[in-house]
N, C-alpha and C. Protein backbone atom coordinates (compact mmCIF):
# COMPACT_ATOMS: atom_id res chain seq x y z
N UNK A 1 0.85 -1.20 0.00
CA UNK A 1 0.00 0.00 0.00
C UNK A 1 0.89 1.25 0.00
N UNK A 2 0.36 1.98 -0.75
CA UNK A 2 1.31 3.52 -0.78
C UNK A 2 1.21 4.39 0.25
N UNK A 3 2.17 4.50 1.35
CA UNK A 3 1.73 5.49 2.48
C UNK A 3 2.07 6.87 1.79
N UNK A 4 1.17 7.84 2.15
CA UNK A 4 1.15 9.15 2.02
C UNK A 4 1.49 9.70 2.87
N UNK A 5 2.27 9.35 4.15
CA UNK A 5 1.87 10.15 5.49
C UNK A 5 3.79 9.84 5.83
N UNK A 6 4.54 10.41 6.59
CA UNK A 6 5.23 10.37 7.25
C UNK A 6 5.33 10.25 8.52
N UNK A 7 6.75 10.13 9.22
CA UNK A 7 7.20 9.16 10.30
C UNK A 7 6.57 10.17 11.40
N UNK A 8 6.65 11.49 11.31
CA UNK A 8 6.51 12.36 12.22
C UNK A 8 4.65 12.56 12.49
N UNK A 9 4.17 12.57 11.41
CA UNK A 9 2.40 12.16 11.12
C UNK A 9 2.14 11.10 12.07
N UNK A 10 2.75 9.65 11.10
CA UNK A 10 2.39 8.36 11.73
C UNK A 10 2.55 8.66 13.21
N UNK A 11 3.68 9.08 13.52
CA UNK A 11 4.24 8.25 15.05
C UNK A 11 3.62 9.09 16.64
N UNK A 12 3.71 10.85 15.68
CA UNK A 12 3.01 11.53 17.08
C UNK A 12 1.64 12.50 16.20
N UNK A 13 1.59 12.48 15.33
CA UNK A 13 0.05 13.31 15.26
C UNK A 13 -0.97 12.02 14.96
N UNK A 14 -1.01 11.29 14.23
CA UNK A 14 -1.71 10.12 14.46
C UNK A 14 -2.54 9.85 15.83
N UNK A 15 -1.70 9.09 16.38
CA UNK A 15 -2.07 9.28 17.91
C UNK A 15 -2.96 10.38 18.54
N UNK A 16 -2.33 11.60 18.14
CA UNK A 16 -2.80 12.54 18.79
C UNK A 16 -3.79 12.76 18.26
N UNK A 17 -4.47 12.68 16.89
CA UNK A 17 -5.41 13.12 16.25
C UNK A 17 -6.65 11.54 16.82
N UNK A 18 -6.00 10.89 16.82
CA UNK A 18 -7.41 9.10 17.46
C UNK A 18 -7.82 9.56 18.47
N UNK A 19 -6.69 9.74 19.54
CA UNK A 19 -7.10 10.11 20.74
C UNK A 19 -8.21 11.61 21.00
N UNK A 20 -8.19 12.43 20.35
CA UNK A 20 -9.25 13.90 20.04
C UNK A 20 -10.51 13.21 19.94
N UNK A 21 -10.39 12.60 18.72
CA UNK A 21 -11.75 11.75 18.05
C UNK A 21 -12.55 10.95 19.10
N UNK A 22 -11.71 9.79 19.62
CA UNK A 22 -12.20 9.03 20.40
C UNK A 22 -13.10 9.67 21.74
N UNK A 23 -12.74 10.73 22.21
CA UNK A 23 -12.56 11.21 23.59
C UNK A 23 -13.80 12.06 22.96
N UNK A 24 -14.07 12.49 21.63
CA UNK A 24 -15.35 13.32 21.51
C UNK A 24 -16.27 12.62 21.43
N UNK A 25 -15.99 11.12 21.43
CA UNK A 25 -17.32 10.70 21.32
C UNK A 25 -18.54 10.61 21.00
N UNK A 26 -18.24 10.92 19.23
CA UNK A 26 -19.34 11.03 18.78
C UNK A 26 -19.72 12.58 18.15
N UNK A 27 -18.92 13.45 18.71
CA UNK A 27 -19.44 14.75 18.20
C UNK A 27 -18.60 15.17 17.31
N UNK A 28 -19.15 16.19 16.10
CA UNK A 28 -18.07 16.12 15.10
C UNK A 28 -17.14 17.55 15.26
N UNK A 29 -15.84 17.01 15.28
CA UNK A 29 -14.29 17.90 15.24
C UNK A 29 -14.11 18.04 13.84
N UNK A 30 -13.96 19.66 13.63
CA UNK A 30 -13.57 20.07 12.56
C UNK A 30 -11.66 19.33 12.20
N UNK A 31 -11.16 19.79 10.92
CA UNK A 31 -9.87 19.66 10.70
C UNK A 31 -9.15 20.66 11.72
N UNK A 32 -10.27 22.04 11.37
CA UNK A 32 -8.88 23.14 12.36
C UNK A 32 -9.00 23.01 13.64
N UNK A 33 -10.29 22.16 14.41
CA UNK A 33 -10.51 21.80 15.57
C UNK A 33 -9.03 20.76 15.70
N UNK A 34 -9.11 19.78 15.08
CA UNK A 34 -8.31 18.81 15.48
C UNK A 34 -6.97 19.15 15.19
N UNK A 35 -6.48 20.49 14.42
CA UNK A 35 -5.11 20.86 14.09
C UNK A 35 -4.76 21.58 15.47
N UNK A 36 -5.81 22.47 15.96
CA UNK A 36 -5.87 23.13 16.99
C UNK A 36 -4.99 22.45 18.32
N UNK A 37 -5.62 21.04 18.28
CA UNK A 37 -5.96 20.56 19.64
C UNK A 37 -4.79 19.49 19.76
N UNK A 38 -3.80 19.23 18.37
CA UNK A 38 -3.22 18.88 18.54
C UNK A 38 -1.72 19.76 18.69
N UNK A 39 -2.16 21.05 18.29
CA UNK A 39 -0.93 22.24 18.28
C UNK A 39 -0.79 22.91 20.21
N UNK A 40 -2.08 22.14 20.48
CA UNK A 40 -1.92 22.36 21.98
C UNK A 40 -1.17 21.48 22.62
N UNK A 41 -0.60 20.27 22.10
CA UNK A 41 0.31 19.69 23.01
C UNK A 41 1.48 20.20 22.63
N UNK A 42 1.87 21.22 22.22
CA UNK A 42 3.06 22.08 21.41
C UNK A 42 3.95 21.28 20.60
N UNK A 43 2.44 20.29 19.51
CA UNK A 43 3.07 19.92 18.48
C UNK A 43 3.02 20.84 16.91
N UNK A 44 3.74 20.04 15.76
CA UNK A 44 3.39 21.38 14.51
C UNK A 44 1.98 20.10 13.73
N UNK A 45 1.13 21.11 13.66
CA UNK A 45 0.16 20.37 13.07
C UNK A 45 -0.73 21.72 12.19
N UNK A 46 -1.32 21.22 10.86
CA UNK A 46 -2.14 22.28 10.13
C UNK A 46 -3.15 21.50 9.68
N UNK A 47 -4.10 21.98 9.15
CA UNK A 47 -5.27 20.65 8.06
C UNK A 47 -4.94 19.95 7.25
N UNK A 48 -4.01 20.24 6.36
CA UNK A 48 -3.49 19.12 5.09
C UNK A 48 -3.16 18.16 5.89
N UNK A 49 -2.15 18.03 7.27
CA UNK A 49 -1.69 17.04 7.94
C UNK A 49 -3.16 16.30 8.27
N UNK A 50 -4.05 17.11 9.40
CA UNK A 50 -5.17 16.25 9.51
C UNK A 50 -5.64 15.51 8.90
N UNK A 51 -5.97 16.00 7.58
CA UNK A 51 -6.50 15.49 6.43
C UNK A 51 -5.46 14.14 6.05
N UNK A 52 -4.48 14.27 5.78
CA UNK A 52 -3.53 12.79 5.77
C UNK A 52 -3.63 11.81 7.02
N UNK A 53 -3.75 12.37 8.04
CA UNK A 53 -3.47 11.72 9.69
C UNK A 53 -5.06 10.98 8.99
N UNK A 54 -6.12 11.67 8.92
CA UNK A 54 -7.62 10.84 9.39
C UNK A 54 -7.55 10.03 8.13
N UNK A 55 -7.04 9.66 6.81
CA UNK A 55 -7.20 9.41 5.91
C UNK A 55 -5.98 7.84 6.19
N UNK A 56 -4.93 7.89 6.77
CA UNK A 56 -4.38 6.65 7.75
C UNK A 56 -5.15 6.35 8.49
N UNK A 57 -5.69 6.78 9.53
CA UNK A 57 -6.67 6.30 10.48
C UNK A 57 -7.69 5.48 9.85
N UNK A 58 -7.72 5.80 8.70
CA UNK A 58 -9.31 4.90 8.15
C UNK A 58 -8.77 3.90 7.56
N UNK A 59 -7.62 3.84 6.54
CA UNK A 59 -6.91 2.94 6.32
C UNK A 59 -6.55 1.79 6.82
N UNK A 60 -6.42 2.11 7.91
CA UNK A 60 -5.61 1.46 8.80
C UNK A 60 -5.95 0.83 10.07
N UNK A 61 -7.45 1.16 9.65
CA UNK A 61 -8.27 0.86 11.21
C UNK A 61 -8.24 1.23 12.32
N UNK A 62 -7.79 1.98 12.38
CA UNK A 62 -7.12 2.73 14.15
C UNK A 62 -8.19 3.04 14.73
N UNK A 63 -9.71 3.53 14.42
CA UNK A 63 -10.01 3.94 14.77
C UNK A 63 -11.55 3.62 13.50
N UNK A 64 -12.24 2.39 13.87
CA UNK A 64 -13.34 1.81 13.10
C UNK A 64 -14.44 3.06 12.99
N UNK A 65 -14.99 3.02 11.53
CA UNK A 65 -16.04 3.47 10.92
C UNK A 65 -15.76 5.42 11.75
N UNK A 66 -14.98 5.59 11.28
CA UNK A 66 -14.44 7.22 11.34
C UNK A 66 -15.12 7.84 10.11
N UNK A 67 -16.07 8.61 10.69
CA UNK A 67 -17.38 9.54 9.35
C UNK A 67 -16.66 10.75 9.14
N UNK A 68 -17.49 11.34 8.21
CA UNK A 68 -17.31 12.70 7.95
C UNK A 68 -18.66 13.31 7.65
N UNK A 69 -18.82 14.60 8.04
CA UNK A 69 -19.57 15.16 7.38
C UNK A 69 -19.01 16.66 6.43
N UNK A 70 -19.46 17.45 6.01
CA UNK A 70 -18.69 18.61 5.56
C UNK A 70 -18.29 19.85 6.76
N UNK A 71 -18.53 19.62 8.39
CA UNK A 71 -18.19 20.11 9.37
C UNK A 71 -17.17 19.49 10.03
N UNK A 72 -17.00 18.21 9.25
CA UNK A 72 -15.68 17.74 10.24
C UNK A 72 -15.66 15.90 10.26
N UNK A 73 -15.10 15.43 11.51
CA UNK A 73 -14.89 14.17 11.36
C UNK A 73 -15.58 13.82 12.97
N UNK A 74 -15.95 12.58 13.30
CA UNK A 74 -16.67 12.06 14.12
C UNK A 74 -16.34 10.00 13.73
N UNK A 75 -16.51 9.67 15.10
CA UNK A 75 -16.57 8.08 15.08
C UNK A 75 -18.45 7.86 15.01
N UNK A 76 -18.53 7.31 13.80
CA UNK A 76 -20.11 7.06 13.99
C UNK A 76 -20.11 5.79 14.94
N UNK A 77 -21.81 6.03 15.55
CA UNK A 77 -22.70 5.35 16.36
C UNK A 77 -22.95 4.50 16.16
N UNK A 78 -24.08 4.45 14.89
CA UNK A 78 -24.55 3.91 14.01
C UNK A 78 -24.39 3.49 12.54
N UNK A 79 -25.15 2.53 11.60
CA UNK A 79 -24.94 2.11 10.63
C UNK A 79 -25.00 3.50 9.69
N UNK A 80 -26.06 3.82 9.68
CA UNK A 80 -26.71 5.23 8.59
C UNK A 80 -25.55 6.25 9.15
N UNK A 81 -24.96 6.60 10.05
CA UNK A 81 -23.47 7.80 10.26
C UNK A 81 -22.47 7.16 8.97
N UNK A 82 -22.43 6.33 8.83
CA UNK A 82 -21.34 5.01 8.23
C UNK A 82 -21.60 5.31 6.95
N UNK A 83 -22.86 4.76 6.74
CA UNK A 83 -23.33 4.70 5.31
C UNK A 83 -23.29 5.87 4.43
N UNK A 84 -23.75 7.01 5.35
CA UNK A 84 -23.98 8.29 4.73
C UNK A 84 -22.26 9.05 4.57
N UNK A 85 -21.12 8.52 4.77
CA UNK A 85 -20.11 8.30 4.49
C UNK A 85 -19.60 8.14 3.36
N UNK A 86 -19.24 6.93 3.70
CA UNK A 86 -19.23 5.63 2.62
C UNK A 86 -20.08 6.66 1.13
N UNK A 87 -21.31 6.91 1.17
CA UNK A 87 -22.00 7.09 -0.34
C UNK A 87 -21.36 8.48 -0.35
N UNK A 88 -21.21 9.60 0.18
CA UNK A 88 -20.61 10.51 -0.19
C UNK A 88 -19.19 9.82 -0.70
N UNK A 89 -18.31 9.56 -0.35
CA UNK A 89 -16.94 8.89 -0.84
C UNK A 89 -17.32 8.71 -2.59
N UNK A 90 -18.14 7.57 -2.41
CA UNK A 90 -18.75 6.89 -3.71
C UNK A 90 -19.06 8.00 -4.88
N UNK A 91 -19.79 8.88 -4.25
CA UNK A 91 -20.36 10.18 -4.97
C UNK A 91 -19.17 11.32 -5.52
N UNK A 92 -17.71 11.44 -4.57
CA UNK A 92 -16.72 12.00 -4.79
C UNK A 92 -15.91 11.18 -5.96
N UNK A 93 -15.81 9.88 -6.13
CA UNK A 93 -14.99 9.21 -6.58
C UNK A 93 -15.89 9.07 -8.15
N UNK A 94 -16.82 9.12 -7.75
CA UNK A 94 -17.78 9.18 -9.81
C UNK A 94 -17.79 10.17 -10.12
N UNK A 95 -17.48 11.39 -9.48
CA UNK A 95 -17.30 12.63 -10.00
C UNK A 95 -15.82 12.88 -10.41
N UNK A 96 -14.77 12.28 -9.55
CA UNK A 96 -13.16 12.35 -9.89
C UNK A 96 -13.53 11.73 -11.42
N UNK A 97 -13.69 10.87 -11.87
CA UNK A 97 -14.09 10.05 -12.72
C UNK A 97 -14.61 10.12 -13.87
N UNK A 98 -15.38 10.68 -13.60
CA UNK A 98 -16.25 11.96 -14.67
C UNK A 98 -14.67 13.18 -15.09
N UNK A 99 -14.62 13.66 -14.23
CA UNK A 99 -13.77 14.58 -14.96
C UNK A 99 -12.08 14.31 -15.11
N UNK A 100 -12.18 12.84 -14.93
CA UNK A 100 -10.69 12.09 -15.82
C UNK A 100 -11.26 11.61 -17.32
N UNK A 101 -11.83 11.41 -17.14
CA UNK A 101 -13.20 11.04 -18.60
C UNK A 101 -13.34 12.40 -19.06
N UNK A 102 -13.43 13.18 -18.74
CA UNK A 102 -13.44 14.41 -19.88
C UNK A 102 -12.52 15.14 -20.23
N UNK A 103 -11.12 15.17 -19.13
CA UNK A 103 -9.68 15.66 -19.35
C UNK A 103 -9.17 14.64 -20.63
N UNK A 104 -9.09 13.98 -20.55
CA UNK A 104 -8.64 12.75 -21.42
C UNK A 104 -9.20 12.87 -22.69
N UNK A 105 -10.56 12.76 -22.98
CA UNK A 105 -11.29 13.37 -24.39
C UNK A 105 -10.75 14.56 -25.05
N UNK A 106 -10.49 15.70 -24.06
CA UNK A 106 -10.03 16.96 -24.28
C UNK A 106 -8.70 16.93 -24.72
N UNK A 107 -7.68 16.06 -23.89
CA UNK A 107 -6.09 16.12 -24.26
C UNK A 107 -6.31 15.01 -25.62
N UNK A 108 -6.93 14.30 -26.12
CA UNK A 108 -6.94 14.11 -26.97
C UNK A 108 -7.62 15.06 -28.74
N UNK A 109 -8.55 15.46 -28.09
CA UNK A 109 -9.03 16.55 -29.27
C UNK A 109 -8.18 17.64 -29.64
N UNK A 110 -7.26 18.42 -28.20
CA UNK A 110 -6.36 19.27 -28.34
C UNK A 110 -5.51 18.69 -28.84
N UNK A 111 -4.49 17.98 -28.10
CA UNK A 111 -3.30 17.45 -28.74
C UNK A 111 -3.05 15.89 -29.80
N UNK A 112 -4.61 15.68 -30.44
CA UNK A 112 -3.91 14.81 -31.65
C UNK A 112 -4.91 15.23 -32.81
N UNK A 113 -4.58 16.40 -33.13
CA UNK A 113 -5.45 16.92 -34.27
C UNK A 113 -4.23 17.19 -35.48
């Protein structure tokens, strides 16, 4: 598997970012919440990192059925927190998709005429 994340991610914001999540129990932490809260243990943390840290976490299981909504990240409860996940993902990834399908048509009309 291709890690995206580094040693300094993996080994202390990782951690630090499960442990936020877990401990909210359910309520949803923004990225700059969780960049915040991990810059309070006077580590260096910003959102792109979050965004890599929770994106291992799901990977990787650290931390089962980790949701999102567009306010942030949360451990769902329930199945439907999960699901309604999961189909946004689905919904992001047919749209990436869609517009590799139309870059591709295009670099071909432009560049083999």
């Amino acid at each position: 598997m291709n890690e995206r994340i580094n040693n300094y991610e993996r080994d202390t914001v990782v951690p630090l970012i499960a442990f936020l999540l877990v401990e909210a129990d359910g309520r949803v932490l923004s990225a700059g919440m969780l960049a915040e809260g991990v810059r309070r243990t006077g580590h260096i943390c910003n959102t792109r990192m979050v965004r890599v840290c929770v994106n291992h976490i799901r990977r990787n299981n650290i931390i089962p059925c980790l949701a999102a909504t567009n306010k942030g990240y949360f451990v769902a409860h329930n199945d439907c927190e999960i699901t309604e996940t999961i189909n946004s993902l689905e919904g992001r990834v047919e749209s990436i998709q869609e517009v590799i399908s139309a870059l591709k048509e295009q670099r071909y009309i432009k560049f083999n005429h």
